[in-house]
C-alpha atoms as a PDB file:
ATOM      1  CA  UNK A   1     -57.572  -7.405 -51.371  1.00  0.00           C
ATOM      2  CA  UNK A   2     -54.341  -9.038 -52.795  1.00  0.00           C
ATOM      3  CA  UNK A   3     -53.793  -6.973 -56.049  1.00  0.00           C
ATOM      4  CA  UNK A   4     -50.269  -7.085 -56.609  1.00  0.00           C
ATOM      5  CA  UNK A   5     -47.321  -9.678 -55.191  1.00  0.00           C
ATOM      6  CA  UNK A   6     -46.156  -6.393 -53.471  1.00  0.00           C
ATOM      7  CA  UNK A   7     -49.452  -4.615 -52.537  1.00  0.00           C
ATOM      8  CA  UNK A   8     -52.148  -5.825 -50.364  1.00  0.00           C
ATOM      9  CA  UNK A   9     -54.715  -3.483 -49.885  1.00  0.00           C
ATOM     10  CA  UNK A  10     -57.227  -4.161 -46.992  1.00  0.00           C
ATOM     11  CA  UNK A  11     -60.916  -2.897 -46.709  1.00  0.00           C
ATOM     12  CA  UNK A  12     -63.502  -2.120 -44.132  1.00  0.00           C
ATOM     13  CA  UNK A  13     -66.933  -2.488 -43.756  1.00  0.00           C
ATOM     14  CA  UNK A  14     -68.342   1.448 -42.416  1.00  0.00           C
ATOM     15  CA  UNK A  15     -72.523   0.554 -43.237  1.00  0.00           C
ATOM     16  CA  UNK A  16     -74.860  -2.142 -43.564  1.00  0.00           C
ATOM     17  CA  UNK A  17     -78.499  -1.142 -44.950  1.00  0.00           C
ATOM     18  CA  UNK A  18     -81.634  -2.638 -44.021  1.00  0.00           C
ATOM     19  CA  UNK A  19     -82.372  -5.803 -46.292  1.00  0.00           C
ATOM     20  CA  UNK A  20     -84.193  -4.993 -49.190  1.00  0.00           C
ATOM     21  CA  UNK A  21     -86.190  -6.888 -52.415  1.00  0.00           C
ATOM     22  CA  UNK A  22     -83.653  -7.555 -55.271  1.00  0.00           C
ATOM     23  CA  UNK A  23     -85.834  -4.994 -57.520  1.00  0.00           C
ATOM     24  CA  UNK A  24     -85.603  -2.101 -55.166  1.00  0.00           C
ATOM     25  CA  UNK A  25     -81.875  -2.175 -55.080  1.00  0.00           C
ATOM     26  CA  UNK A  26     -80.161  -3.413 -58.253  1.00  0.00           C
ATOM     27  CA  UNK A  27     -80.242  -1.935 -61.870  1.00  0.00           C
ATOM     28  CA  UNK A  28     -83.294  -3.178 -64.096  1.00  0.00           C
ATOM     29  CA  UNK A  29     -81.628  -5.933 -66.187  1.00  0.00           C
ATOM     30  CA  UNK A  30     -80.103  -7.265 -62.738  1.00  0.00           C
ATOM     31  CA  UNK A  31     -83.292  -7.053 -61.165  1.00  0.00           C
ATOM     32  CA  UNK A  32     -85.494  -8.568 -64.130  1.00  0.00           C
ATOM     33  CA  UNK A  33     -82.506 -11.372 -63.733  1.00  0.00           C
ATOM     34  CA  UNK A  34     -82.541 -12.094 -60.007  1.00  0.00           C
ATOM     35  CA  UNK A  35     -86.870 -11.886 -59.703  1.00  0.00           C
ATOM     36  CA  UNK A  36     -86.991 -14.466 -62.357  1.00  0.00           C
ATOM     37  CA  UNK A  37     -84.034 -16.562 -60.939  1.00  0.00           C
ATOM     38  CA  UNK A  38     -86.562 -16.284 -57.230  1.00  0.00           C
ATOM     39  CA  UNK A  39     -84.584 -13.727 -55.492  1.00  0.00           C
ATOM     40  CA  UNK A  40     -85.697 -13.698 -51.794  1.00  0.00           C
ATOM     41  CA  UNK A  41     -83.676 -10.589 -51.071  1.00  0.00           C
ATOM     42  CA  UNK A  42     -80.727  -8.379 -50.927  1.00  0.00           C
ATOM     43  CA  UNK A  43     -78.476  -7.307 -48.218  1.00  0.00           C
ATOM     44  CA  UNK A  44     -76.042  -4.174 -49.014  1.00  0.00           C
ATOM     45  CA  UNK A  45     -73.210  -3.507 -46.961  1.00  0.00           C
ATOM     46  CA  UNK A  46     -70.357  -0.316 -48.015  1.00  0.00           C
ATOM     47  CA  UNK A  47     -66.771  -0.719 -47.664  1.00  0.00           C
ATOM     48  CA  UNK A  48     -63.542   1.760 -48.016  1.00  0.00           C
ATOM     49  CA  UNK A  49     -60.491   0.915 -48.572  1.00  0.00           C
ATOM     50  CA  UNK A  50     -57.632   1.757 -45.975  1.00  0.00           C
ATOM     51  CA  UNK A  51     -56.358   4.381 -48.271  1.00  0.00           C
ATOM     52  CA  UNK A  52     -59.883   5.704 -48.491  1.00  0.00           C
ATOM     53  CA  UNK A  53     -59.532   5.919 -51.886  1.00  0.00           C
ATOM     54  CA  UNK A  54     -62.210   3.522 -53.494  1.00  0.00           C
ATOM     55  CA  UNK A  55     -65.578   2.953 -51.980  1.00  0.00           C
ATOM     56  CA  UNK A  56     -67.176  -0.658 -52.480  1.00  0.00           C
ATOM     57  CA  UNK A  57     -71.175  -1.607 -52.363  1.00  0.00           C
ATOM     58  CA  UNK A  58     -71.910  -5.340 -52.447  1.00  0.00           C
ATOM     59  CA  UNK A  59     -75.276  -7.066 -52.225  1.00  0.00           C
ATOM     60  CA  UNK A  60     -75.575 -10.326 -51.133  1.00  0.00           C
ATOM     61  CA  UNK A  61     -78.641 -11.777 -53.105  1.00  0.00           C
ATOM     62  CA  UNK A  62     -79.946 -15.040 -51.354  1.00  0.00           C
ATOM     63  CA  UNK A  63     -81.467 -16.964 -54.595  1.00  0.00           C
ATOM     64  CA  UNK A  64     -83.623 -20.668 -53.614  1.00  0.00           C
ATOM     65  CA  UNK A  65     -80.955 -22.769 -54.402  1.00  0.00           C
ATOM     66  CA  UNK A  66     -77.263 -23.224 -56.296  1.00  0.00           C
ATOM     67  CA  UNK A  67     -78.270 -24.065 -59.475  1.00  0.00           C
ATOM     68  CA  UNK A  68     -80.522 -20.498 -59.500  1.00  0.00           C
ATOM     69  CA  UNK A  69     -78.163 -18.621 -58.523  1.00  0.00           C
ATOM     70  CA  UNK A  70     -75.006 -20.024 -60.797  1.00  0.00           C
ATOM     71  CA  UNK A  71     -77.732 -19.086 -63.387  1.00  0.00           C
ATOM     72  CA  UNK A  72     -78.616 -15.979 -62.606  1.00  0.00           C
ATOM     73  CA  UNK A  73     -75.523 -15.027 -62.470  1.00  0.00           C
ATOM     74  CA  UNK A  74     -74.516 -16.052 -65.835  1.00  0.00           C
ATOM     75  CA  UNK A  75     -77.430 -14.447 -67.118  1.00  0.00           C
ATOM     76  CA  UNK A  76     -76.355 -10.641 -65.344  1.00  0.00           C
ATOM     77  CA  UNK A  77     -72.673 -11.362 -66.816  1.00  0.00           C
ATOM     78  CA  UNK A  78     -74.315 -11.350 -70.050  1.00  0.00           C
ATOM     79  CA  UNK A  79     -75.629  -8.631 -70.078  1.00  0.00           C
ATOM     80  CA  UNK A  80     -73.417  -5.093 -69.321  1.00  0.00           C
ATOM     81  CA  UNK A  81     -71.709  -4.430 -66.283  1.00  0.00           C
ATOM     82  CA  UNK A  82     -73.231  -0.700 -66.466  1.00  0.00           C
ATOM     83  CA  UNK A  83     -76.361  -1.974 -65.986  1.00  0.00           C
ATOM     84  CA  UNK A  84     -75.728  -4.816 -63.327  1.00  0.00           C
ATOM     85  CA  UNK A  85     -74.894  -2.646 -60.550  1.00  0.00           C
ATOM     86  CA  UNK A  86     -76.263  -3.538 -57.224  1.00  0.00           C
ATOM     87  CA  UNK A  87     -77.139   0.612 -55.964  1.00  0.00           C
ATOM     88  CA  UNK A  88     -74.604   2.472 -54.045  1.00  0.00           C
ATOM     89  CA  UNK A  89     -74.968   2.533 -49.931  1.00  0.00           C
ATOM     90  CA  UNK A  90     -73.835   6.016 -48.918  1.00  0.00           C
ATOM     91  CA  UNK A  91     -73.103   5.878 -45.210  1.00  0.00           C
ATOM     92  CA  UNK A  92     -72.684   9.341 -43.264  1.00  0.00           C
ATOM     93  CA  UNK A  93     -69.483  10.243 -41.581  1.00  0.00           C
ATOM     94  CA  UNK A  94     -67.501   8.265 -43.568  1.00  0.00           C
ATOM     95  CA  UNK A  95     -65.336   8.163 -46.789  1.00  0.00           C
ATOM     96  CA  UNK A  96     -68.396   7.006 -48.459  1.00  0.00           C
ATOM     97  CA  UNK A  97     -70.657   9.952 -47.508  1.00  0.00           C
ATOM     98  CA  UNK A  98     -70.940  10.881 -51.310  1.00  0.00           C
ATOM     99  CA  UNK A  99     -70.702   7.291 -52.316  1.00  0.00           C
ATOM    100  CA  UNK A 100     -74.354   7.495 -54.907  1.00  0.00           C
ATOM    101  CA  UNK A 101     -75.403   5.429 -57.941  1.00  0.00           C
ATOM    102  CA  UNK A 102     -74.218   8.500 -60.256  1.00  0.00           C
ATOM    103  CA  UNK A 103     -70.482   8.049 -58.554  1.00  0.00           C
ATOM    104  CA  UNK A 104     -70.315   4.083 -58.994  1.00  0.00           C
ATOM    105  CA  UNK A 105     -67.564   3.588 -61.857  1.00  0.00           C
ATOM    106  CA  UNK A 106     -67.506  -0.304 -62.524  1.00  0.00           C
ATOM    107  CA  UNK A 107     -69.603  -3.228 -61.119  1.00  0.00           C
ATOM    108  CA  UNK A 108     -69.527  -7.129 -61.508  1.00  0.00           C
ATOM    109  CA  UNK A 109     -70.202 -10.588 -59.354  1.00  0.00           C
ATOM    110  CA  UNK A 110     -69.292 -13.328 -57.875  1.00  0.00           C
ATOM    111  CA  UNK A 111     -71.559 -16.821 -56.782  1.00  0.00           C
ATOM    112  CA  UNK A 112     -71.053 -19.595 -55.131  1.00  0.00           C
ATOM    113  CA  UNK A 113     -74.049 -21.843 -53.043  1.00  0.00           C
ATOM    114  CA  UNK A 114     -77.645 -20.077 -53.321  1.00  0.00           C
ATOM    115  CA  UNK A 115     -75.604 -16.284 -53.475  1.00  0.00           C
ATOM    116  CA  UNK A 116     -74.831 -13.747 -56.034  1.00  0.00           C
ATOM    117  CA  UNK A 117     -72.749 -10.951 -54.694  1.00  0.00           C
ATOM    118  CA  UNK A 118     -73.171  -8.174 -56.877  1.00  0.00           C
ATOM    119  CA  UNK A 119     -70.244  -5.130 -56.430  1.00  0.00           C
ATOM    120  CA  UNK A 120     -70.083  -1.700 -57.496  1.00  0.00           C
ATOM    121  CA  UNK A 121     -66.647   0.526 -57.163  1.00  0.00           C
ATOM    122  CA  UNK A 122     -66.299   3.840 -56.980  1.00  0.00           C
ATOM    123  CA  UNK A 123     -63.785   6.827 -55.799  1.00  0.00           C
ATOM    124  CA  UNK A 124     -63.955   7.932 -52.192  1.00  0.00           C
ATOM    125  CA  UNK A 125     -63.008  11.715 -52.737  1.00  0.00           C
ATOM    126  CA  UNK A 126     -64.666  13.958 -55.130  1.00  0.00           C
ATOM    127  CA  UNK A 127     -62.902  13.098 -58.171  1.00  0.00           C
ATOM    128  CA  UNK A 128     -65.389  12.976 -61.012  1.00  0.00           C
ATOM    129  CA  UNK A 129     -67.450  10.183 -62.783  1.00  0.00           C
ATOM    130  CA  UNK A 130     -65.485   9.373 -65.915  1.00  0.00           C
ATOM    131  CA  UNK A 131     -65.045   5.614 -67.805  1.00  0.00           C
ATOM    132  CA  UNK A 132     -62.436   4.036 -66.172  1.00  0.00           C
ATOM    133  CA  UNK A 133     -61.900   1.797 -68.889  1.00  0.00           C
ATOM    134  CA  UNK A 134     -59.444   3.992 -70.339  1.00  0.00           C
ATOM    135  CA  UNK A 135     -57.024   3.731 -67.307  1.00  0.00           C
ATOM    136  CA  UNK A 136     -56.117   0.033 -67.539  1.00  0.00           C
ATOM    137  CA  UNK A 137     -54.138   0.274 -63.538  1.00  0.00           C
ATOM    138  CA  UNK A 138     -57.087   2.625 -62.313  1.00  0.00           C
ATOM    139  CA  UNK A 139     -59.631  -0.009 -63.579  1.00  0.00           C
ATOM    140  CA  UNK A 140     -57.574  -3.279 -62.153  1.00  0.00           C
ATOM    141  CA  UNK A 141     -57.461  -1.313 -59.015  1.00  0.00           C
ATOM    142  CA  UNK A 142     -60.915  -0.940 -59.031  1.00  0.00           C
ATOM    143  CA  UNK A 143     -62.269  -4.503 -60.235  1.00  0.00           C
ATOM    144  CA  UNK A 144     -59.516  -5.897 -57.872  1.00  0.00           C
ATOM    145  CA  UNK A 145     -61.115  -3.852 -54.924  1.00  0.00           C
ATOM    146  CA  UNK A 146     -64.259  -4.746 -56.186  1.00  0.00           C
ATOM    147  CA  UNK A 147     -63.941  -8.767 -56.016  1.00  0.00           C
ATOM    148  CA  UNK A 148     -61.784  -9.044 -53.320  1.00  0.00           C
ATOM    149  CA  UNK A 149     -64.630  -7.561 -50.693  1.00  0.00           C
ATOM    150  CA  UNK A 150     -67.252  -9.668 -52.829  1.00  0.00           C
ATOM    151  CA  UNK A 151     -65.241 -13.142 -52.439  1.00  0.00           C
ATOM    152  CA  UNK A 152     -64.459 -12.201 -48.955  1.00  0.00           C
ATOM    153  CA  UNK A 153     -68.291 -11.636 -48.066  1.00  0.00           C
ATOM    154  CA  UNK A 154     -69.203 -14.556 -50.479  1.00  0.00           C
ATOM    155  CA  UNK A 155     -66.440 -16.867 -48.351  1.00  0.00           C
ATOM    156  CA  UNK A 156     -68.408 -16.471 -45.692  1.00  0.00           C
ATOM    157  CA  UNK A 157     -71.594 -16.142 -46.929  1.00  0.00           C
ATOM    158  CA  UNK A 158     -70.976 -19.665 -48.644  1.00  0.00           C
ATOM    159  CA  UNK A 159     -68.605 -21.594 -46.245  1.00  0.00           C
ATOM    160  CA  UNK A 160     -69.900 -24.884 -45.244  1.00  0.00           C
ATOM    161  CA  UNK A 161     -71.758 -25.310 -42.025  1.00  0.00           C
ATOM    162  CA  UNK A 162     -70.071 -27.468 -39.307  1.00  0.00           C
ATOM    163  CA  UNK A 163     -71.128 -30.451 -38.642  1.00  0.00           C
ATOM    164  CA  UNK A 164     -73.398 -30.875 -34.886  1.00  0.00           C
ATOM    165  CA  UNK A 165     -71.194 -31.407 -31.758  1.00  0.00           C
ATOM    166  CA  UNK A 166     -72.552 -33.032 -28.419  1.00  0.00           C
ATOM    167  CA  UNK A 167     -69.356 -33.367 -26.325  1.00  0.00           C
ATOM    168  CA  UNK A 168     -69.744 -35.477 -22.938  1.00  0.00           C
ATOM    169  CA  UNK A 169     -73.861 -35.277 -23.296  1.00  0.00           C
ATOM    170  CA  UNK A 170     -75.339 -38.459 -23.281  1.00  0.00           C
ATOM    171  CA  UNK A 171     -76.886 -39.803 -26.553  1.00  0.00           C
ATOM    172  CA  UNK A 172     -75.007 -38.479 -28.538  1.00  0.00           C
END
């Protein structure tokens, strides 16, 4: 998660939730979004931070094709980010035991090839819900967390497939 020339903040993955329909686990205008856009499904995994400070959820939505999903994800970017979040993945034993929808602070996206990969940020301790909007470092932080896990699942996600390798067998 490079944030800063002098800060780079690293994340790991502590859950990964059963995959889901894209209704079931984003917020209604996402959801009314990816179901028209032909959503086939959603898989959520949780990340913390090393400082176990912030708590990321991203959702890896798996639409029929590119041009769906670079659409449907300039659709949810018109809309609010409040009500684009992909739902919060708690995972017991961790820093994101308390991790819930009512805790997620900011959310936002990233697509590339037939994914959107929605992400929702929120504080690992107990600190209260409140608009981080206010706190423009607190709210970089946040989005930079945020994107950073989403590209890095999306990099993979969307990285081309190697081409077919027969070494030494005939006919190839």
């Amino acid at each position: 998660l490079a944030d800063d020339p002098g800060l780079t903040l690293s994340a790991s993955r502590v859950g990964v939730a059963k995959p889901a329909a894209c209704a079931a686990v984003t917020d209604p205008a996402a959801a009314a979004v990816l179901g028209r856009a032909g959503c086939a499904a959603i898989l959520r995994a949780t990340y913390v931070d090393t400082t176990d400070s912030y708590v990321v959820t991203v959702g890896a939505a798996v639409l029929p094709g590119t041009a769906q999903a670079a659409a449907a994800a300039r659709a949810i970017n018109d809309v609010s980010a409040a009500s684009t979040a992909v739902h919060a993945v708690p995972v017991a034993g961790t820093p994101a035991a308390a991790f819930t929808d009512k805790r997620r602070q900011l959310s936002g996206l990233v697509s590339a090839g037939p994914y959107v990969v929605l992400y929702t940020v929120g504080y690992a301790d107990s600190r209260p819900k409140e608009p981080v909007t206010g706190d423009s470092y607190t709210e970089a932080e946040m989005k930079s967390a945020g994107t950073g896990v989403a590209r890095d699942v999306l990099s993979v996600l969307a990285a081309p497939v190697p081409p077919p390798s027969c070494p030494g067998t005939p006919g190839c």
